[in-house]
N, C-alpha and C. Protein backbone atom coordinates (compact mmCIF):
# COMPACT_ATOMS: atom_id res chain seq x y z
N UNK A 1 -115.06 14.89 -26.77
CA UNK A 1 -113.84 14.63 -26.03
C UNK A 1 -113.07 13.60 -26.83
N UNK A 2 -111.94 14.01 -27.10
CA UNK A 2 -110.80 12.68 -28.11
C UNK A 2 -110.17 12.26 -27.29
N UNK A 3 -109.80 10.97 -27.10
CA UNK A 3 -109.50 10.14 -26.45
C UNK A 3 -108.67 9.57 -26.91
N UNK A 4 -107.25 9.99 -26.79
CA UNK A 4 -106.14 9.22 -27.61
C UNK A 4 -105.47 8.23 -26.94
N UNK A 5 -105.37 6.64 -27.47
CA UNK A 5 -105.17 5.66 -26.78
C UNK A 5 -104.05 5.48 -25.53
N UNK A 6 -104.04 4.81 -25.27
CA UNK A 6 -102.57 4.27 -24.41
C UNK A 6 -102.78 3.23 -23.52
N UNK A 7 -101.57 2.20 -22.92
CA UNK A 7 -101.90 1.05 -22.57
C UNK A 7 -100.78 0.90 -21.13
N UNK A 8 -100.97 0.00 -21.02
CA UNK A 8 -100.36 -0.62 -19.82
C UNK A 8 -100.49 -2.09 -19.37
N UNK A 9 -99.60 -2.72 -19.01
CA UNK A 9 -99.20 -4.08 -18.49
C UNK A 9 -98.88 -4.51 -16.98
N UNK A 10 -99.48 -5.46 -16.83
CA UNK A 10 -98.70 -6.11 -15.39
C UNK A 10 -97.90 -6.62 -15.66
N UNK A 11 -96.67 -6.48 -15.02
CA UNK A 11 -95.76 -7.52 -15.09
C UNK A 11 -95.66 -8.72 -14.44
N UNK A 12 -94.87 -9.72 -14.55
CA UNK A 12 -95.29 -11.02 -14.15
C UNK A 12 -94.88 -11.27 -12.51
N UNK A 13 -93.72 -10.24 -12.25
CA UNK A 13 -93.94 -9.76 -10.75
C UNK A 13 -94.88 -8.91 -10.10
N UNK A 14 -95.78 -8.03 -10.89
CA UNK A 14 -97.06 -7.83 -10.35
C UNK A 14 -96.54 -6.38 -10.20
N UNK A 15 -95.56 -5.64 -11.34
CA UNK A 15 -95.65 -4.46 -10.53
C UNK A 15 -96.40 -3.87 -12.58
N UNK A 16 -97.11 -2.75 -12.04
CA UNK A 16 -97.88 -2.08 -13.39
C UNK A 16 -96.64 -1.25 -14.05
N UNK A 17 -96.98 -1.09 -15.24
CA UNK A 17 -96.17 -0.23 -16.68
C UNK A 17 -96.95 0.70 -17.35
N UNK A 18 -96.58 1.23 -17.70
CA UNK A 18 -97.26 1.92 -18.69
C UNK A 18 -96.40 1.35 -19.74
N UNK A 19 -97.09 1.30 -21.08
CA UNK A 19 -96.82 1.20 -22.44
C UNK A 19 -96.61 2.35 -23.46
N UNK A 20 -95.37 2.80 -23.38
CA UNK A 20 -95.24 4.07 -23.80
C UNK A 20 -95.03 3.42 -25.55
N UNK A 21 -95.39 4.51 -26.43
CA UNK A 21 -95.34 4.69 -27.96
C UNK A 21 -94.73 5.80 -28.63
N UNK A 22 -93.39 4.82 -28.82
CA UNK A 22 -92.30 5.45 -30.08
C UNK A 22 -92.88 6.37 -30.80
N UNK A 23 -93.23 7.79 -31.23
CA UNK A 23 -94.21 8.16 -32.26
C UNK A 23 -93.25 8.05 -33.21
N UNK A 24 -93.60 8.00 -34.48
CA UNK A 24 -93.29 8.48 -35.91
C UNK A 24 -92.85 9.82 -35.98
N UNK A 25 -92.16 10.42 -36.88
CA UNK A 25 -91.83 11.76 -36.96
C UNK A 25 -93.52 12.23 -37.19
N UNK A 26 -94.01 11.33 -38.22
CA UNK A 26 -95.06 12.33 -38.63
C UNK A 26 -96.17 11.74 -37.68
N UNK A 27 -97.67 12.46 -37.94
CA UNK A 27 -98.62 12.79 -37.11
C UNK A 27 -99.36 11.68 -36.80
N UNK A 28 -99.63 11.14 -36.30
CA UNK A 28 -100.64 9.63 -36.96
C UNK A 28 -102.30 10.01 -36.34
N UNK A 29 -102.99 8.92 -36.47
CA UNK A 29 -104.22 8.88 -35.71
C UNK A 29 -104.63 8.18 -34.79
N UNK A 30 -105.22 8.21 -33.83
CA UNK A 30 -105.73 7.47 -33.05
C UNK A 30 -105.65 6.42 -33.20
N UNK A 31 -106.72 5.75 -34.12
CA UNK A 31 -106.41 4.10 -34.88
C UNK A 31 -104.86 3.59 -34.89
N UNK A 32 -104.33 4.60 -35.67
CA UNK A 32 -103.18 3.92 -36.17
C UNK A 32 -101.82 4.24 -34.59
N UNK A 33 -102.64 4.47 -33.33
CA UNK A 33 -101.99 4.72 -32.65
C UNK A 33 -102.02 3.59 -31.83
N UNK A 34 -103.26 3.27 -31.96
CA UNK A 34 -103.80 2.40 -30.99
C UNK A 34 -103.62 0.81 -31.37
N UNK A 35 -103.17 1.24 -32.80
CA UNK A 35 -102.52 -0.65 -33.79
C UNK A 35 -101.45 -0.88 -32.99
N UNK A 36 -100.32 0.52 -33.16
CA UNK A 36 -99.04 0.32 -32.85
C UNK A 36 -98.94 0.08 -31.03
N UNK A 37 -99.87 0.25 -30.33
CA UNK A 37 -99.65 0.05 -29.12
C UNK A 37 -100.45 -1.25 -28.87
N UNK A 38 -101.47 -1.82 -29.76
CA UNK A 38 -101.68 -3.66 -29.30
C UNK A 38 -100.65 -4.50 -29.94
N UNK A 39 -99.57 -3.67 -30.55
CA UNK A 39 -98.42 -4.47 -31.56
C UNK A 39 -97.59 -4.64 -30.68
N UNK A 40 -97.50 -3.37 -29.42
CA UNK A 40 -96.37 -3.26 -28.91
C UNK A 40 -96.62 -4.24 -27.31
N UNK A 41 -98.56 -4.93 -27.04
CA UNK A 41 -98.85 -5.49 -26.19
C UNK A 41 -98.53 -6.76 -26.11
N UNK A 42 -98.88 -7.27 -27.65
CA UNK A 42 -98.92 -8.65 -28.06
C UNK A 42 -97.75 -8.78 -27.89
N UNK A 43 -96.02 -8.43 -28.26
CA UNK A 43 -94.80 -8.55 -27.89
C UNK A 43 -93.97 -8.65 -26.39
N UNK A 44 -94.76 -8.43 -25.89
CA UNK A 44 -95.11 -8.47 -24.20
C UNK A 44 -95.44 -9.59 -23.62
N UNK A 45 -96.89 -10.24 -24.74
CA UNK A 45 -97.37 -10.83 -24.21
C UNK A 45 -96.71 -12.30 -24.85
N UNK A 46 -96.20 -12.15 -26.42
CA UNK A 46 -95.86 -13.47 -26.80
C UNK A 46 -94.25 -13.71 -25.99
N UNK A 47 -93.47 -12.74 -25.16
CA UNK A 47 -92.37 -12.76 -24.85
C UNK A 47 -92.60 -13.48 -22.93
N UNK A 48 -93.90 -13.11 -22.72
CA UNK A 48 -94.46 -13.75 -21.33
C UNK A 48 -93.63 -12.94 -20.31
N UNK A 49 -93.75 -11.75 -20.92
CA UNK A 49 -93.50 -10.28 -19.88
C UNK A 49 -94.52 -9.69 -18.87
N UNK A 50 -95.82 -10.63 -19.40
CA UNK A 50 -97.01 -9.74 -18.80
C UNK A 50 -97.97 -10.81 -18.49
N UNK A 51 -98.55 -10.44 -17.36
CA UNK A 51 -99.71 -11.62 -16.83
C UNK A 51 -101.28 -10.74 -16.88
N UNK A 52 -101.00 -9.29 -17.50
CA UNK A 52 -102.15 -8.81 -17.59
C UNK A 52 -101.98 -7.72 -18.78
N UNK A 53 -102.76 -7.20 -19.37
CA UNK A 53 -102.43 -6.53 -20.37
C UNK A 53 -103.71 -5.38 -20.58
N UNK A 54 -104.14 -3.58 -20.74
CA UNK A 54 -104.89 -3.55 -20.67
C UNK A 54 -104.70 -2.18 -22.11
N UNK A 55 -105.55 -1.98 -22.82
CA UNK A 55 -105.19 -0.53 -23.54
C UNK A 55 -106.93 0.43 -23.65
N UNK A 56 -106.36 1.38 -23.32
CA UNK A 56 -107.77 2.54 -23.36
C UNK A 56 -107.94 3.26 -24.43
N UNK A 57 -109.12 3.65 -25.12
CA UNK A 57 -109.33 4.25 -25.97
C UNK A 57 -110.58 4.98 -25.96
N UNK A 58 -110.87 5.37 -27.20
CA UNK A 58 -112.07 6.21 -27.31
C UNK A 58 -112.77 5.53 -28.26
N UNK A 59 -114.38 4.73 -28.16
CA UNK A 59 -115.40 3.85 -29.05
C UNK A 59 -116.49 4.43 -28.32
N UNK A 60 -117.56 3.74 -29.17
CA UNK A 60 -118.76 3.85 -29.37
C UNK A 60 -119.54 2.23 -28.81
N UNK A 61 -120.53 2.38 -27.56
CA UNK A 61 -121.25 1.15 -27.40
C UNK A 61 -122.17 1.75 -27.00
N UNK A 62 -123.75 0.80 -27.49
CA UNK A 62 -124.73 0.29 -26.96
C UNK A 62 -124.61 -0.57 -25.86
N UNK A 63 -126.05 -0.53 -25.30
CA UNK A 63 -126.11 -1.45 -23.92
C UNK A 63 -127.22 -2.10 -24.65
N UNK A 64 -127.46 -3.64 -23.78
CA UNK A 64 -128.86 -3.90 -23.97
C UNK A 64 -129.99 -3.15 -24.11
N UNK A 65 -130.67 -2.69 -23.00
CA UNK A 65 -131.86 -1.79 -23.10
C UNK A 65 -131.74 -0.66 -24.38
N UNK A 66 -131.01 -0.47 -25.02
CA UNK A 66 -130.56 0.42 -26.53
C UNK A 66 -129.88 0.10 -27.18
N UNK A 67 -130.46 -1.39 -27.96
CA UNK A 67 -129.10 -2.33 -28.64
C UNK A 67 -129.14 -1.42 -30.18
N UNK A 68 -130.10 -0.50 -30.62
CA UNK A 68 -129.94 0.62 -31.48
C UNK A 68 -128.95 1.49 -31.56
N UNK A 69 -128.73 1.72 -30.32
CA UNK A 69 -127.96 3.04 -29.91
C UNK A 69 -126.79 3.05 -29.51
N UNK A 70 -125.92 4.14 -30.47
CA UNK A 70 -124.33 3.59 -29.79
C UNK A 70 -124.25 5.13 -29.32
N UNK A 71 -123.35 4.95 -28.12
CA UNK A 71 -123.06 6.97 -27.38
C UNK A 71 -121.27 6.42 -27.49
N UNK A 72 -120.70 8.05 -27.67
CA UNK A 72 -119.15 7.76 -27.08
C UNK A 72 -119.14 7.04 -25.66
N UNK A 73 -117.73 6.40 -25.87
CA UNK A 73 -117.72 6.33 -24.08
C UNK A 73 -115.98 5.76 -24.15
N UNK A 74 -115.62 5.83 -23.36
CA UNK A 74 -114.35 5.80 -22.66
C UNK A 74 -113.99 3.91 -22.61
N UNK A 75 -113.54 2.76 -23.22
CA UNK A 75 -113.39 1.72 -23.04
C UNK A 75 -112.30 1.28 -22.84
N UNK A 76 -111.71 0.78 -22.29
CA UNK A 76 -110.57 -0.47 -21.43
C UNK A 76 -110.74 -1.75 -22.02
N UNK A 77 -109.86 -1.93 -22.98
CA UNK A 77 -110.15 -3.69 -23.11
C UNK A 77 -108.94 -4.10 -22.12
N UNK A 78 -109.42 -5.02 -21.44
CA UNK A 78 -108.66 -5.79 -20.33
C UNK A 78 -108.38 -7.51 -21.13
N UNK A 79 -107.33 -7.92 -20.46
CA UNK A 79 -106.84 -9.33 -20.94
C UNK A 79 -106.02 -10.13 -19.84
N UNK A 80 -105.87 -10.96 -19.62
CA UNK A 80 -105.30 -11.61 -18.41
C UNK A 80 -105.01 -13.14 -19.29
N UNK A 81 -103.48 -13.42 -18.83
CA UNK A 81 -102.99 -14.48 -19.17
C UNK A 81 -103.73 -15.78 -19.14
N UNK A 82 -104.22 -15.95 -18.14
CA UNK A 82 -105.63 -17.12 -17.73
C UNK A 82 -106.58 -17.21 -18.33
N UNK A 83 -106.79 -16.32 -19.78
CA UNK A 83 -107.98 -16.28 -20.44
C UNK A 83 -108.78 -15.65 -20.04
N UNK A 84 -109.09 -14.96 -18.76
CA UNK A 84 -110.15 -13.60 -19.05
C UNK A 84 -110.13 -12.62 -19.83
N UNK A 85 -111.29 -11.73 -20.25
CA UNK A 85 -111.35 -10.79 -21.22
C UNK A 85 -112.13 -9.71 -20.87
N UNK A 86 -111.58 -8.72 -20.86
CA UNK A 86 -113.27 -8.09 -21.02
C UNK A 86 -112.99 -6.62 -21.32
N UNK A 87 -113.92 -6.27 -21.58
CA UNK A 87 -113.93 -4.38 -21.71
C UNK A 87 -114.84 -3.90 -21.36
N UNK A 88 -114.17 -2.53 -20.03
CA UNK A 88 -115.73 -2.31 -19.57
C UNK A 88 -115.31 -0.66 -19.91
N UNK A 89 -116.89 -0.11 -20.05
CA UNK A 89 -116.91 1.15 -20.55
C UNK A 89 -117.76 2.02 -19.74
N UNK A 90 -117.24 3.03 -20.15
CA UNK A 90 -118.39 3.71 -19.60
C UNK A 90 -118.95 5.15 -20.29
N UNK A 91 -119.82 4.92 -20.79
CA UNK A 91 -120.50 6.21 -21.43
C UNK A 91 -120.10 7.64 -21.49
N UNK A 92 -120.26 8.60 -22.19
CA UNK A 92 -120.55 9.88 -21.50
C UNK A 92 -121.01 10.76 -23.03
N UNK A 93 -121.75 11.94 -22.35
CA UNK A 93 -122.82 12.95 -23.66
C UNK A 93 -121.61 14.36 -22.62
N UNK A 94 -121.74 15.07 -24.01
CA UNK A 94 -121.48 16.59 -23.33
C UNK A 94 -122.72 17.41 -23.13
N UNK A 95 -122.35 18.02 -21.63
CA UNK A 95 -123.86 18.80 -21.26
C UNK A 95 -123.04 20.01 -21.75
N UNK A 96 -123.48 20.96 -22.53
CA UNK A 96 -123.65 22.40 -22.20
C UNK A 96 -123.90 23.28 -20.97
N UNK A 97 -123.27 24.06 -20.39
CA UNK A 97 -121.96 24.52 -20.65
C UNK A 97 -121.29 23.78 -19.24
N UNK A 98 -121.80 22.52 -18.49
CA UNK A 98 -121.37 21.92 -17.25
C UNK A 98 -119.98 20.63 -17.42
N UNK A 99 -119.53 20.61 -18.92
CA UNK A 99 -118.87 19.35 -19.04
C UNK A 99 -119.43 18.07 -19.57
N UNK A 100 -119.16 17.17 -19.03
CA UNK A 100 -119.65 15.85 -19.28
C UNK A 100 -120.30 15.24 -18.57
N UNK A 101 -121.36 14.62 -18.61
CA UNK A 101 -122.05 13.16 -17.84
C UNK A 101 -121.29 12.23 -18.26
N UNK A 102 -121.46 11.30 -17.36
CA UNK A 102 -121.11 9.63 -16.93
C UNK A 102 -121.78 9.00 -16.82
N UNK A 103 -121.96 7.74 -17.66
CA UNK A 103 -122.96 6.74 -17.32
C UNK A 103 -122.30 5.73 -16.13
N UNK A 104 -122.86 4.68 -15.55
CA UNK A 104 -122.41 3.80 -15.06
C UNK A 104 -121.38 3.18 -16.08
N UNK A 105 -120.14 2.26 -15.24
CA UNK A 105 -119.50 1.67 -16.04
C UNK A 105 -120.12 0.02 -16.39
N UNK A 106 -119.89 -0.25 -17.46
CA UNK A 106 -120.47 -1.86 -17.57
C UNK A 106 -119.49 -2.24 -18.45
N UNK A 107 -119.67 -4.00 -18.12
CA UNK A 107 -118.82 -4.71 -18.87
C UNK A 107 -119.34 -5.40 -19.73
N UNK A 108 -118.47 -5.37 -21.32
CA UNK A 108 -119.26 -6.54 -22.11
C UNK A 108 -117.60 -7.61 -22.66
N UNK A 109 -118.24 -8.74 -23.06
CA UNK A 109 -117.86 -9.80 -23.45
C UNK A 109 -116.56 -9.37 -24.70
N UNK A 110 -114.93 -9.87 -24.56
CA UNK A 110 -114.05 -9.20 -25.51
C UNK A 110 -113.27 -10.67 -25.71
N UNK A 111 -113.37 -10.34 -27.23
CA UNK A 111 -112.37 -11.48 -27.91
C UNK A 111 -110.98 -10.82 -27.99
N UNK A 112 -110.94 -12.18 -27.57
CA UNK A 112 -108.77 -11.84 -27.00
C UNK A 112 -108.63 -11.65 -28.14
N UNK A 113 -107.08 -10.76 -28.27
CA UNK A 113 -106.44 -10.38 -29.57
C UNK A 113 -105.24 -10.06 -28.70
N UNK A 114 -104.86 -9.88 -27.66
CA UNK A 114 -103.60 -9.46 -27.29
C UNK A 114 -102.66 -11.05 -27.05
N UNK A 115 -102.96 -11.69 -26.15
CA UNK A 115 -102.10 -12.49 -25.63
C UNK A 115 -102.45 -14.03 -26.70
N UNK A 116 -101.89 -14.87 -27.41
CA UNK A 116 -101.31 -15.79 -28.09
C UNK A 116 -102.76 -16.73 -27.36
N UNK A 117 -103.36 -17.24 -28.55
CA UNK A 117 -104.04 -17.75 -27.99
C UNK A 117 -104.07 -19.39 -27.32
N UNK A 118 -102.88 -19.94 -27.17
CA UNK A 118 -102.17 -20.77 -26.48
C UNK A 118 -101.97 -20.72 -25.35
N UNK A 119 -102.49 -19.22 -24.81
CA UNK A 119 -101.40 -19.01 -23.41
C UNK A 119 -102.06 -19.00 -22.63
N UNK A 120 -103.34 -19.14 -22.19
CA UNK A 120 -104.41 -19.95 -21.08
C UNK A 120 -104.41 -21.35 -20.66
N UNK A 121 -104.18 -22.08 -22.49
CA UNK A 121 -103.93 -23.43 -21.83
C UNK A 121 -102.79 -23.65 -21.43
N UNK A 122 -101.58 -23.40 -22.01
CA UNK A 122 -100.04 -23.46 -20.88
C UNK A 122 -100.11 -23.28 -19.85
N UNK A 123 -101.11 -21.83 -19.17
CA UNK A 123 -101.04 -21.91 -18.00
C UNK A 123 -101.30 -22.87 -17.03
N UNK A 124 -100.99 -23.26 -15.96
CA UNK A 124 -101.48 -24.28 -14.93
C UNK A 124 -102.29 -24.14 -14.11
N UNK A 125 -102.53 -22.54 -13.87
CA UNK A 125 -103.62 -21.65 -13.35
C UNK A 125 -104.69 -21.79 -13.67
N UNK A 126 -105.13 -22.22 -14.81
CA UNK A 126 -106.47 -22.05 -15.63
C UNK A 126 -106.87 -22.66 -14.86
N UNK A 127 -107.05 -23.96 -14.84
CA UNK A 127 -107.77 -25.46 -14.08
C UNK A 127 -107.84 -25.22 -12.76
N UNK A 128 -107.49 -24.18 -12.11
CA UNK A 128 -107.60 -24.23 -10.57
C UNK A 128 -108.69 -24.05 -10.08
């Protein structure tokens, strides 16, 4: 299953966006889809358009109990102005001929890259 990125924002009145992407005339890839749409987050976020910021894609994680083992799975990196982070995923294998399984979703630990990393401590929120 390909999983071609795309994102979305809260706005600072709290209503959701989608993050739509200008394409290029020509074809691009995933990756290079998924640059141009944390390019197009971070501008959002250094402009303080957004109090949440989130983009989906298609990766590969291990869990603990199989720190060997990476399966596709479906991930969300999430970001919030206040300094939370996270990306939670959730697995999946193709069964023959029924579709897909689903693992549980879980969350692991994500280094900010969207929002300026200044912009937790400006907030006044943080300390509450």
């Amino acid at each position: 299953m390909a999983i071609y990125p795309m994102a979305a924002a809260i706005r600072m009145g709290g209503a959701l966006v989608p993050v739509i992407l200008k394409l290029p005339e020509r074809e691009i890839s995933a990756v290079e889809a998924a640059e141009l749409l944390k390019s197009g987050l971070r501008t959002l976020a250094q402009q303080q358009q957004a109090s949440a910021l989130a983009i989906c894609y298609g990766g590969r994680v291990s869990i603990e109990e199989e720190p060997g083992v990476k399966r596709d799975a479906i991930v969300v990196g999430l970001e919030h102005v206040d300094g939370e982070s996270m990306d939670v995923c959730v697995r999946y294998r193709k069964r023959r001929p029924l579709g897909y399984a689903f693992e549980e979703a879980i969350t692991l630990p994500r280094t900010r890259c969207l929002f300026p990393a200044d912009s937790a401590e400006a907030n006044p929120r943080v300390n509450e």
